[in-house]
Each structure stands twice: as structure tokens, then as C-alpha cells.
Protein backbone atom coordinates (compact mmCIF):
# COMPACT_ATOMS: atom_id res chain seq x y z
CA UNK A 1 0.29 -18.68 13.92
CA UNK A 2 2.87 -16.95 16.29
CA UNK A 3 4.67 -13.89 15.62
CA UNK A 4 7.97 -16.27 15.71
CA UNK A 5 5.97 -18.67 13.06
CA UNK A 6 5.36 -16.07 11.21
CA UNK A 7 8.67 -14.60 10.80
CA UNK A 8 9.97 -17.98 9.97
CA UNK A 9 7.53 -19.01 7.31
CA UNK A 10 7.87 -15.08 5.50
CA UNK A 11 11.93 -14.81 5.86
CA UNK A 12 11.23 -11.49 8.35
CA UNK A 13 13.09 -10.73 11.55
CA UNK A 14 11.47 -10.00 14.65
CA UNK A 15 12.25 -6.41 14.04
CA UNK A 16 10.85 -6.07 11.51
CA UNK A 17 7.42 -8.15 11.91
CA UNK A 18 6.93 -5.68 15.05
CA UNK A 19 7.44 -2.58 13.05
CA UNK A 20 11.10 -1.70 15.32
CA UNK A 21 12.84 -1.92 11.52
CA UNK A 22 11.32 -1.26 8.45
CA UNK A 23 11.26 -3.75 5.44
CA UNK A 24 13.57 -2.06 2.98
CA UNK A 25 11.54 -3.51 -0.03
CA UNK A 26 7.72 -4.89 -0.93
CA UNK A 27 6.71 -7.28 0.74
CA UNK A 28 3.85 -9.60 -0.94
CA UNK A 29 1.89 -11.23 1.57
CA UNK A 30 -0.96 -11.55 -0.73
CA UNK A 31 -2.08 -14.95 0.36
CA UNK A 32 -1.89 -14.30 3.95
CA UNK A 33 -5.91 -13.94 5.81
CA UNK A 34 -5.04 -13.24 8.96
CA UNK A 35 -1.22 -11.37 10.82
CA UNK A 36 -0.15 -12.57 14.40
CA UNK A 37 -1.07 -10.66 17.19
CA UNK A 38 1.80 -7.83 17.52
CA UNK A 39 2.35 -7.48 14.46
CA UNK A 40 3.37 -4.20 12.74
CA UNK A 41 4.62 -3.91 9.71
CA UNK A 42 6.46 -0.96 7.41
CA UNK A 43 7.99 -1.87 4.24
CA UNK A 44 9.81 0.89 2.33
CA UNK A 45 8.12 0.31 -1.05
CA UNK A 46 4.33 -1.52 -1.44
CA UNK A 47 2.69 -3.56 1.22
CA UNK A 48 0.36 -6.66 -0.28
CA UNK A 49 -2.21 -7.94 1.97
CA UNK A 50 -4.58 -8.13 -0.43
CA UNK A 51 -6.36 -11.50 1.12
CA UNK A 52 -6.59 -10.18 4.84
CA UNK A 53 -9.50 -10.54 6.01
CA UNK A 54 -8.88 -9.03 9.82
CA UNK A 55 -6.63 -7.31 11.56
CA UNK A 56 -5.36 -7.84 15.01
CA UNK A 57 -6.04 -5.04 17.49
CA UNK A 58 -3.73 -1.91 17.84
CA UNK A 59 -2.39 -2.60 14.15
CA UNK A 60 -0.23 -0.13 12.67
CA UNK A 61 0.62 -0.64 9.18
CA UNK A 62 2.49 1.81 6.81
CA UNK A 63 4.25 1.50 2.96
CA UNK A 64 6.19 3.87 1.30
CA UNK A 65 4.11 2.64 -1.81
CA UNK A 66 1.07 1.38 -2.11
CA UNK A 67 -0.95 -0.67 0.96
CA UNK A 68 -3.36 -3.28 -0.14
CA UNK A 69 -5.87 -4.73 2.34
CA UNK A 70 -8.94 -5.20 -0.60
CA UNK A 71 -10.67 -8.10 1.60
CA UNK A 72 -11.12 -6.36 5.13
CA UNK A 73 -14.69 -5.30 5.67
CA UNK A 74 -14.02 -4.08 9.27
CA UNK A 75 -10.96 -2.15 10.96
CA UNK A 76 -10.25 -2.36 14.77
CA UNK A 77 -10.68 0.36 16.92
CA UNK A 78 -6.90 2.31 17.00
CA UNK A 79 -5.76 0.89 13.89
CA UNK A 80 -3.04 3.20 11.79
CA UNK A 81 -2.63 2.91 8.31
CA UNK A 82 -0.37 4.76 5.95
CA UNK A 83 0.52 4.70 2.14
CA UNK A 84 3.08 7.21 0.47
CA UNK A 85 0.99 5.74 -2.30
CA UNK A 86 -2.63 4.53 -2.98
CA UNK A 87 -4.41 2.82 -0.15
CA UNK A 88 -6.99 -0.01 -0.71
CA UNK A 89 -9.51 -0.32 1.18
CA UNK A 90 -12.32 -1.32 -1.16
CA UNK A 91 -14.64 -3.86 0.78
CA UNK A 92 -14.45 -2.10 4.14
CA UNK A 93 -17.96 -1.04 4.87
CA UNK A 94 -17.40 1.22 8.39
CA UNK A 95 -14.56 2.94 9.88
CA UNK A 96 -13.91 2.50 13.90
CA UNK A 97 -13.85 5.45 16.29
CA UNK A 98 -9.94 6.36 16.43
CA UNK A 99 -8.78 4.70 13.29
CA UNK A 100 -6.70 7.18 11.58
CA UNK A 101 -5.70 6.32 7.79
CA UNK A 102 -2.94 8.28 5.15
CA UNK A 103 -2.58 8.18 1.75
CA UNK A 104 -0.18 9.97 -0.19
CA UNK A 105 -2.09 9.29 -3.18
CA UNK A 106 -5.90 7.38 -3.46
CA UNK A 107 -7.82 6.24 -0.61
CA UNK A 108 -10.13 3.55 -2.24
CA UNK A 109 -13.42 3.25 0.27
CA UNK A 110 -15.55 1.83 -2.38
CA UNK A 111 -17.57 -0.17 -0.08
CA UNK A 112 -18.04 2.39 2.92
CA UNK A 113 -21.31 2.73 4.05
CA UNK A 114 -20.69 4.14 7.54
């Protein structure tokens, strides 16, 4: 899917799929398995992507709540993640050189091995 597909299908601008404006609310992409490559997204409140299963490269994700990415077992190398709230990372079983993740409340690495 492209980023423009993408945008479409979700009711997001361009903006803010590429992280230039944040998404003021949650956003509940909870059946989504994979994001377009450049995407970065920042949504004011909780992030769902609960059912992703990779992320592209360079991915920079951050919620003002909670940020939900239960199903990845692997990061990319650069990746930035952020959570004002609890951040779920629960199957991910190694963390990349140069990842860097926040939580402003529980990091969940339940799975971590590595």
C-alpha cells in the first residue's frame, strides 16, 4: 500500500501519516500488519497497532498515551518509539543497535531474549 493509499483508506492527511502534524486524537489501527514506507506517526492520545507485525525502516512512532505494537518480534535498526504512557512491546524478542524507546509509564518486553 502507498503512503497516499494509506492516507485515503485511514481518513489521515499526508501530514500527518509522515509525522509533519500530529494526530490530535487515538488513532486505532489495530487491524493494520504492515505501515507504508515513510510513514511516521504521532497521535496526541493512544496509538493502536496492535496487529503490526513489521515496521518499515527509520520508523519513528510516538503517543501521548499508550503505543501498542504487541505482534512485532523484531525492530529495525534506528527505529524511535515513544509513549507518555505504557509501551507494548510484548512479543519482541531482540532490540537493534540504535533503537531508542520511551515510556512515560510501562515498557512491556515480555518476550526479550536479547
Amino acid at each position: 500500500m502507498t503512503l497516499k493509499d494509506f492516507c485515503k483508506k485511514y481518513g489521515l492527511t499526508i501530514e500527518q501519516a509522515t509525522g509533519k502534524q500530529d494526530i490530535k486524537d487515538s488513532l486505532d489501527l489495530s487491524s493494520l500488519t504492515t505501515l507504508p514506507e515513510g510513514c511516521q506517526l504521532s497521535a496526541g492520545d493512544s496509538l493502536d497497532l496492535s496487529s503490526l507485525t513489521t515496521l518499515p525502516e527509520g520508523c519513528q512512532l510516538s503517543a501521548g498515551g499508550s503505543l501498542d505494537l504487541s505482534s512485532l518480534t523484531t525492530l529495525p535498526e534506528g527505529c524511535q518509539l515513544s509513549a507518555g504512557g505504557s509501551l507494548y512491546l510484548r512479543s519482541l524478542t531482540t532490540l537493534p543497535e540504535g533503537c531508542q524507546l520511551s515510556a512515560g509509564g510501562s515498557l512491556y518486553l515480555s518476550s526479550l531474549t536479547t
